[in-house]
N, C-alpha and C. Protein backbone atom coordinates (compact mmCIF):
# COMPACT_ATOMS: atom_id res chain seq x y z
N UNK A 1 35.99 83.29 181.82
CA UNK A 1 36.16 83.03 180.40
C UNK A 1 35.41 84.09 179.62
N UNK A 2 36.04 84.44 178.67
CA UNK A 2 35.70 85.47 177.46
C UNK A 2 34.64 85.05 176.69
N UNK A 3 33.57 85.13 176.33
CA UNK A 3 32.65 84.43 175.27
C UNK A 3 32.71 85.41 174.15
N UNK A 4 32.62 85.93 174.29
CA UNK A 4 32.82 87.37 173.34
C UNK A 4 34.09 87.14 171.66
N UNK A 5 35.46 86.20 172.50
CA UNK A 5 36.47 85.84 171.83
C UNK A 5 36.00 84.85 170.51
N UNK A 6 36.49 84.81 169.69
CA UNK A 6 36.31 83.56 168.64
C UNK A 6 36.66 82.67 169.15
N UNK A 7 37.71 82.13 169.62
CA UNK A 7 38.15 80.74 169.80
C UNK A 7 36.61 80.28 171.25
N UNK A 8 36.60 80.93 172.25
CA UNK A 8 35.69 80.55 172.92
C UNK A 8 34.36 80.59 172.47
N UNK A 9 34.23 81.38 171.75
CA UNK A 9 32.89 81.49 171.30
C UNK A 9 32.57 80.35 170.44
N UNK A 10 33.58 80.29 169.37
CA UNK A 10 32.90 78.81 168.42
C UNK A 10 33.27 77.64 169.18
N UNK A 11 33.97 77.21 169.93
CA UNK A 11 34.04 75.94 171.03
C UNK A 11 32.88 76.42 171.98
N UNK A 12 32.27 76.83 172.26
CA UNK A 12 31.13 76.52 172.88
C UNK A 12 29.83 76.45 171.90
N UNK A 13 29.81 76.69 170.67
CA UNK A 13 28.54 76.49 169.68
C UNK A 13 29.31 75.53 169.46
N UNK A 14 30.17 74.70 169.11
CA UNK A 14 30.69 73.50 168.63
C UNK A 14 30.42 72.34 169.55
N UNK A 15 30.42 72.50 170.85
CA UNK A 15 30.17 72.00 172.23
C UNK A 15 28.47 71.63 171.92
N UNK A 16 27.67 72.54 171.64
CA UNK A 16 26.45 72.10 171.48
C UNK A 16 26.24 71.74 170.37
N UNK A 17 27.18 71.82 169.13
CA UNK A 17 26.71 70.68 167.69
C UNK A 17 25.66 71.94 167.18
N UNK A 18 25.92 73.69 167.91
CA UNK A 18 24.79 74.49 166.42
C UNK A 18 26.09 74.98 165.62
N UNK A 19 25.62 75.46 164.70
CA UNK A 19 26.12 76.22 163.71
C UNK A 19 27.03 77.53 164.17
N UNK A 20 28.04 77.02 163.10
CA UNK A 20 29.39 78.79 163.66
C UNK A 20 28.99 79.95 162.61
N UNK A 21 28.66 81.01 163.10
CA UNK A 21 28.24 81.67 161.73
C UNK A 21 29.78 82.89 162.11
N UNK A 22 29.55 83.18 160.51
CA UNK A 22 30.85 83.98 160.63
C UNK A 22 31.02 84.92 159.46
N UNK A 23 31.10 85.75 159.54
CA UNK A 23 31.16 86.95 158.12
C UNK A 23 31.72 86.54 157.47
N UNK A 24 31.80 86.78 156.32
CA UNK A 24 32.76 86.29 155.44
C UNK A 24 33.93 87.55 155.24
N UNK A 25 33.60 88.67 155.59
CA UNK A 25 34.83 89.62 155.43
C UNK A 25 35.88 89.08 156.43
N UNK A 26 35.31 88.61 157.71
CA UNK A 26 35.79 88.35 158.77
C UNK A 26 37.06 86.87 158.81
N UNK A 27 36.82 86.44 157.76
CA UNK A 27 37.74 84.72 157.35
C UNK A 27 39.65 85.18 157.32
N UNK A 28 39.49 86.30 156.90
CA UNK A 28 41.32 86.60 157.01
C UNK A 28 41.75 87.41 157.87
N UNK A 29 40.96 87.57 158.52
CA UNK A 29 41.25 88.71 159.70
C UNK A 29 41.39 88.20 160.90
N UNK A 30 42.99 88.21 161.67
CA UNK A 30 43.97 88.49 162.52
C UNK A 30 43.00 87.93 163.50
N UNK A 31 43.49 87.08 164.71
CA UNK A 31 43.27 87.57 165.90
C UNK A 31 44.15 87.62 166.93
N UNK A 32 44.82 87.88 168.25
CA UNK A 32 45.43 87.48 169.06
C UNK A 32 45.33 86.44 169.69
N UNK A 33 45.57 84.86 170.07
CA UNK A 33 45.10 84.29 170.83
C UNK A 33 46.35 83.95 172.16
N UNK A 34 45.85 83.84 173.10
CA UNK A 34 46.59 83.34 174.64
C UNK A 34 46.19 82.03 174.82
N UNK A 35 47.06 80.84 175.25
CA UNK A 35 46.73 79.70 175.66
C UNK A 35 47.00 80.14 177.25
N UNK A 36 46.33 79.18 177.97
CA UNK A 36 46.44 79.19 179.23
C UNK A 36 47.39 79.36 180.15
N UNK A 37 48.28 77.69 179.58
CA UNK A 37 49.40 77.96 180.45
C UNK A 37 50.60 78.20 179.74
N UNK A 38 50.19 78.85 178.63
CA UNK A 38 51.47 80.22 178.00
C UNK A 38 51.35 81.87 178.75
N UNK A 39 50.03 81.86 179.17
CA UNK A 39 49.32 82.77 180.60
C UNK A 39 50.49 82.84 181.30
N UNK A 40 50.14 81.43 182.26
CA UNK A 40 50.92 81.09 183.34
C UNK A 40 52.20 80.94 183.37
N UNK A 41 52.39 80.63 182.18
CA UNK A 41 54.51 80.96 182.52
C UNK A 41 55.26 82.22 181.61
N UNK A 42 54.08 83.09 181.04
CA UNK A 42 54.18 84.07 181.11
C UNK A 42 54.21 85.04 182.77
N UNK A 43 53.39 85.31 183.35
CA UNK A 43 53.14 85.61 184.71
C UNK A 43 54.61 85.31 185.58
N UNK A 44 54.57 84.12 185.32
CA UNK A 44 55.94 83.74 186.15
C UNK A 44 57.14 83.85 185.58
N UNK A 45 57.74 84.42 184.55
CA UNK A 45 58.91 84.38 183.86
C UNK A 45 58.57 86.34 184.12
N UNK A 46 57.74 86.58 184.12
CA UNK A 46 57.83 88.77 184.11
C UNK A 46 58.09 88.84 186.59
N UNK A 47 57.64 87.54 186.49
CA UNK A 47 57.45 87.73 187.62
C UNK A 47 59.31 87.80 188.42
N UNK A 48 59.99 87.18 187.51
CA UNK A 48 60.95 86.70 187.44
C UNK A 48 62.06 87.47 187.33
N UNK A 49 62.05 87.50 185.93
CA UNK A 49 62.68 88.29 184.81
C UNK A 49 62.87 89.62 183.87
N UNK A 50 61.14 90.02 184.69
CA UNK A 50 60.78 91.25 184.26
C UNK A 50 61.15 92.46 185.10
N UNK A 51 60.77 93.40 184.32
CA UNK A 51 61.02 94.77 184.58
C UNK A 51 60.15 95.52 186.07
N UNK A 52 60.19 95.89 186.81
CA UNK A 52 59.13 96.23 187.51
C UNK A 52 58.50 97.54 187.24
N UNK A 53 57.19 97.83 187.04
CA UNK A 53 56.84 98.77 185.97
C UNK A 53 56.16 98.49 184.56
N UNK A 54 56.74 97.86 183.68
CA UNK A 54 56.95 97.56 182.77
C UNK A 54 55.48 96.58 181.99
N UNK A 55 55.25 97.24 180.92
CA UNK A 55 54.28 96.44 180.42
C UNK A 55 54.79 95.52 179.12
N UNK A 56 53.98 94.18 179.74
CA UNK A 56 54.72 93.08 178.75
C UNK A 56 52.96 92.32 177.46
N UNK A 57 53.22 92.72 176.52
CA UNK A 57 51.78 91.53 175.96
C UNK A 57 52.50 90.14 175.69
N UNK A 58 51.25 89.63 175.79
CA UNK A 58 51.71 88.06 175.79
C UNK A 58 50.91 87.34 174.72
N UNK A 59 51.09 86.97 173.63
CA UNK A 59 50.32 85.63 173.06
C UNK A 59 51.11 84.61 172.35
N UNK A 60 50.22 83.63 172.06
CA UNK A 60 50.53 82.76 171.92
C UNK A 60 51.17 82.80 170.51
N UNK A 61 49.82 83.27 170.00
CA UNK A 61 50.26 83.45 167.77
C UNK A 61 48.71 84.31 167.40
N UNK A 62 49.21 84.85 166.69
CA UNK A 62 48.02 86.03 165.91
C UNK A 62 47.68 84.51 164.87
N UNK A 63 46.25 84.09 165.04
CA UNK A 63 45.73 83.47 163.93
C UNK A 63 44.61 84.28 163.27
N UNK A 64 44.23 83.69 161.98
CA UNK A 64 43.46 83.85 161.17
C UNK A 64 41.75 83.50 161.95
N UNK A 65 40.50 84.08 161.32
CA UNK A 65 39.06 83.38 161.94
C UNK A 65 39.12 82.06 161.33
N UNK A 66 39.96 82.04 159.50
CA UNK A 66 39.59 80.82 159.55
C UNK A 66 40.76 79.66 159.96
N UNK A 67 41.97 80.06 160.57
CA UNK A 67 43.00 79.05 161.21
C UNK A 67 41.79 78.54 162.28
N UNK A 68 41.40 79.18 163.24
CA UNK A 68 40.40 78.96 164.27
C UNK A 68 39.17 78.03 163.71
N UNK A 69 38.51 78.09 162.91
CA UNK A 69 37.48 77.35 162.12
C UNK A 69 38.38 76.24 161.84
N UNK A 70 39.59 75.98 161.23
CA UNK A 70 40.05 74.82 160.58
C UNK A 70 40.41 74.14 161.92
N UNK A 71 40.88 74.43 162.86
CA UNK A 71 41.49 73.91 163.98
C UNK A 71 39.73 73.28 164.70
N UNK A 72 38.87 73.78 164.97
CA UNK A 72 37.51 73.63 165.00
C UNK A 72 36.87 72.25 164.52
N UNK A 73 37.27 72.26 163.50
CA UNK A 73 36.67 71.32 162.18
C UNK A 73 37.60 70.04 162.18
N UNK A 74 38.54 69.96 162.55
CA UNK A 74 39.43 69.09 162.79
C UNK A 74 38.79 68.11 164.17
N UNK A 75 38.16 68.73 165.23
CA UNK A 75 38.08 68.07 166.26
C UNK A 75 36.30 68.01 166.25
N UNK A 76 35.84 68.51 165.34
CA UNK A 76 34.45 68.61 165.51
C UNK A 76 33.90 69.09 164.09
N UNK A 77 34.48 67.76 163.11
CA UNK A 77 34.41 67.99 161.28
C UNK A 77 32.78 67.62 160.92
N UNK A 78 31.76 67.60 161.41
CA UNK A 78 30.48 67.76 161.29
C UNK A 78 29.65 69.08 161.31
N UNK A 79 30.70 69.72 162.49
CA UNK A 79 29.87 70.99 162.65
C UNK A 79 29.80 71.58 161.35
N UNK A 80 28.49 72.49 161.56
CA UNK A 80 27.79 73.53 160.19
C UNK A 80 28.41 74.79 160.51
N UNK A 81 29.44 75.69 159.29
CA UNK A 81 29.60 77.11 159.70
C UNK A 81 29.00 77.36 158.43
N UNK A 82 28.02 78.72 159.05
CA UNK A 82 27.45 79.48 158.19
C UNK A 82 28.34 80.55 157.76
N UNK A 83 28.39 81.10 156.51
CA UNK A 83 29.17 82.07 156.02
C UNK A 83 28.18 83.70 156.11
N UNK A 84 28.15 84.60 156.59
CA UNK A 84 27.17 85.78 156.79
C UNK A 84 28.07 86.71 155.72
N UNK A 85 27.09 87.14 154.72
CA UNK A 85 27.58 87.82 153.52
C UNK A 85 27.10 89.65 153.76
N UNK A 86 26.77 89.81 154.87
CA UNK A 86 26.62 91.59 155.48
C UNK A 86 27.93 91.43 155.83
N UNK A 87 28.28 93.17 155.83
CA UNK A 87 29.63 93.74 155.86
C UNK A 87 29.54 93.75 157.86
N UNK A 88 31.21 93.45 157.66
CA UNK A 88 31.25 94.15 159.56
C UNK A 88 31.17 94.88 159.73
N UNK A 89 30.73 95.42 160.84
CA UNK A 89 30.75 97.06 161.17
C UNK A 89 31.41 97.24 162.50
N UNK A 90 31.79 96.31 163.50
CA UNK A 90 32.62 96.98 163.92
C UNK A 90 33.95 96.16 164.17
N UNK A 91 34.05 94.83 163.37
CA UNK A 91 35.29 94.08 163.89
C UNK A 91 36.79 94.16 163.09
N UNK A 92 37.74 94.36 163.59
CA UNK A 92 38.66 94.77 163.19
C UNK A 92 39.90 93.43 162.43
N UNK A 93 40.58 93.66 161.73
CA UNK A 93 41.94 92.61 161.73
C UNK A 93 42.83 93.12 163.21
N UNK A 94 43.49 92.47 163.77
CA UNK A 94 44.52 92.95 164.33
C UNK A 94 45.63 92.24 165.04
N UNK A 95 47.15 92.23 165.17
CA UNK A 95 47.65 91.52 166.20
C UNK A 95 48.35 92.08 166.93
N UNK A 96 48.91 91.28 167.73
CA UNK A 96 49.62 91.61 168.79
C UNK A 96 50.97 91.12 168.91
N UNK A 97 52.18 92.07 168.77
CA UNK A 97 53.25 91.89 168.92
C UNK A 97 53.87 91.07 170.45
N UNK A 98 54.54 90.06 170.72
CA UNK A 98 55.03 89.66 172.20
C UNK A 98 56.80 89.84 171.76
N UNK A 99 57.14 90.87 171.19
CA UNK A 99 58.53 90.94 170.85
C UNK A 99 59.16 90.98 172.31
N UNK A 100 58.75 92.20 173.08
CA UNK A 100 59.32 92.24 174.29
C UNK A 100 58.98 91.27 175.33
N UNK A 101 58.32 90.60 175.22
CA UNK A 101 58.32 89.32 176.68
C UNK A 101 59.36 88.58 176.21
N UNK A 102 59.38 88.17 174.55
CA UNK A 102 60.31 87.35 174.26
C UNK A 102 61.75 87.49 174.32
N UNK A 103 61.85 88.68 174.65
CA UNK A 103 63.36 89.29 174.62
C UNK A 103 64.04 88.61 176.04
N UNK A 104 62.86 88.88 176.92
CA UNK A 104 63.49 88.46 178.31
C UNK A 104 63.43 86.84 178.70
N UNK A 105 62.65 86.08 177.24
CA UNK A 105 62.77 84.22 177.61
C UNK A 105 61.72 83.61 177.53
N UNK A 106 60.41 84.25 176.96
CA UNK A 106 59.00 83.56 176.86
C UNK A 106 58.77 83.15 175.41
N UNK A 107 58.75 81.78 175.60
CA UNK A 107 58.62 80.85 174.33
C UNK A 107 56.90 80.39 174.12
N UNK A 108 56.26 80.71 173.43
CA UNK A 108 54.82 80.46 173.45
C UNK A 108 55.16 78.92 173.53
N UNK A 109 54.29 77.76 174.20
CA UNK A 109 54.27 76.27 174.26
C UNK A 109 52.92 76.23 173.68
N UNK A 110 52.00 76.65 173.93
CA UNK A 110 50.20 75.83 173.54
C UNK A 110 50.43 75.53 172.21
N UNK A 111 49.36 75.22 171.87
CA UNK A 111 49.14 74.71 170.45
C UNK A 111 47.33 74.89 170.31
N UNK A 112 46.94 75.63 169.17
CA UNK A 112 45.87 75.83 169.07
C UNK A 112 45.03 75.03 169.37
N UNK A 113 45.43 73.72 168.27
CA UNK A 113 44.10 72.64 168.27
C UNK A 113 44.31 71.91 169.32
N UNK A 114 45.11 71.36 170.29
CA UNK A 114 44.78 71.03 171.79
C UNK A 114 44.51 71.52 172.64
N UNK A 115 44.12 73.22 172.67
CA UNK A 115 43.56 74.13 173.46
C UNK A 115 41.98 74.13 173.37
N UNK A 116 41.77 74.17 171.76
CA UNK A 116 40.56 73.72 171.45
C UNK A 116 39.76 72.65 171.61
N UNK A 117 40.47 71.30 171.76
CA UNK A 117 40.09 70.20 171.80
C UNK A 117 39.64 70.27 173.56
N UNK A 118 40.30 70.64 174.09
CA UNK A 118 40.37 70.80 175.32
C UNK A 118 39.36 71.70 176.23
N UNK A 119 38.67 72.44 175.68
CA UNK A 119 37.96 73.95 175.94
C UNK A 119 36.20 73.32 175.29
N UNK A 120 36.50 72.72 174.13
CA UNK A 120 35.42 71.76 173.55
C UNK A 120 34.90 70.92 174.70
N UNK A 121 35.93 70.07 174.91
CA UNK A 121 35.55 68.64 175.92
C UNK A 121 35.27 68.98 177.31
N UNK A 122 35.65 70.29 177.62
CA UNK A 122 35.19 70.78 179.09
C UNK A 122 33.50 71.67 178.90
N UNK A 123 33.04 71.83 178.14
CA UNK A 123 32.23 72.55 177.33
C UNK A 123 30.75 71.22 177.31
N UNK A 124 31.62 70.16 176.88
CA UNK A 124 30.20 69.48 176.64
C UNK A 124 30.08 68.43 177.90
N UNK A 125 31.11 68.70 178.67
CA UNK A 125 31.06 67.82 180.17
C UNK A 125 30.04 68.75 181.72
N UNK A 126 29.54 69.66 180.84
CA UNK A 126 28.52 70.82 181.70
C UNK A 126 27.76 70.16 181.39
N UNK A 127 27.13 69.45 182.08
CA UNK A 127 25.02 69.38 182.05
C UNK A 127 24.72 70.65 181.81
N UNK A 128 23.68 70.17 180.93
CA UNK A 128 22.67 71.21 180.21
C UNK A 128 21.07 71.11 180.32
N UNK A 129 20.92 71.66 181.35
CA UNK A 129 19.35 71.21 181.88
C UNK A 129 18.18 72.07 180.53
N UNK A 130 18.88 72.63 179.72
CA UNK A 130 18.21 73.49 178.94
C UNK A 130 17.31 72.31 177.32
N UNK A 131 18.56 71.65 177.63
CA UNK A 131 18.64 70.54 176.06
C UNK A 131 17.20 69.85 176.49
């Protein structure tokens, strides 16, 4: 797992009930996200259907930081996000096109906020000998 990512990163500070801090330049800016098993039947539909050679990207849906925060807040509407009013310096907007996987039959299935809900609840089912 990625910690580095937004979606993982604030489901695991959400998992422990601290605070999401988050730039505020950073609230409309793009991300790519992959659900799991849009992964997995990605993999198996190129495995399939695809080109051999051929490079395919896969996601699910380019969301927003704050689609990710609202989807967040929905399953865990207590948590505290802090707003950080310094400029970014190195994070970008960006997405990712899946025009071509879709050409050959890959329908994204996940859904944000049950990926989240899901990634949350595996998150706080770790003992934490630290707490």
């Amino acid at each position: 797992m990625r910690f580095h990512t937004a979606v993982n990163k604030f489901c695991y500070s959400a998992a422990l009930n601290k605070p999401l801090t988050v730039w505020e330049d950073a609230l409309n800016q793009k991300r790519a996200y992959l659900g799991i098993n849009d992964a997995i039947n990605a993999i198996l539909l190129v495995k399939n259907k695809g080109k051999s050679g051929e490079l395919y990207n896969v996601v699910t849906q380019n969301y927003t930081v704050q689609d990710i925060l609202d989807s967040i807040k929905r399953f865990t509407p207590d948590i505290k996000i802090q707003i950080t009013q310094s400029p970014i310096l190195n994070q970008k907007s960006y997405e990712v096109s899946n025009e071509k996987i879709c050409s050959i039959g890959f329908t994204p299935q996940d859904k944000l906020y049950d990926n989240v809900q899901e990634t949350i609840n595996l998150f706080k089912s770790i003992k934490n000998d630290q707490e």
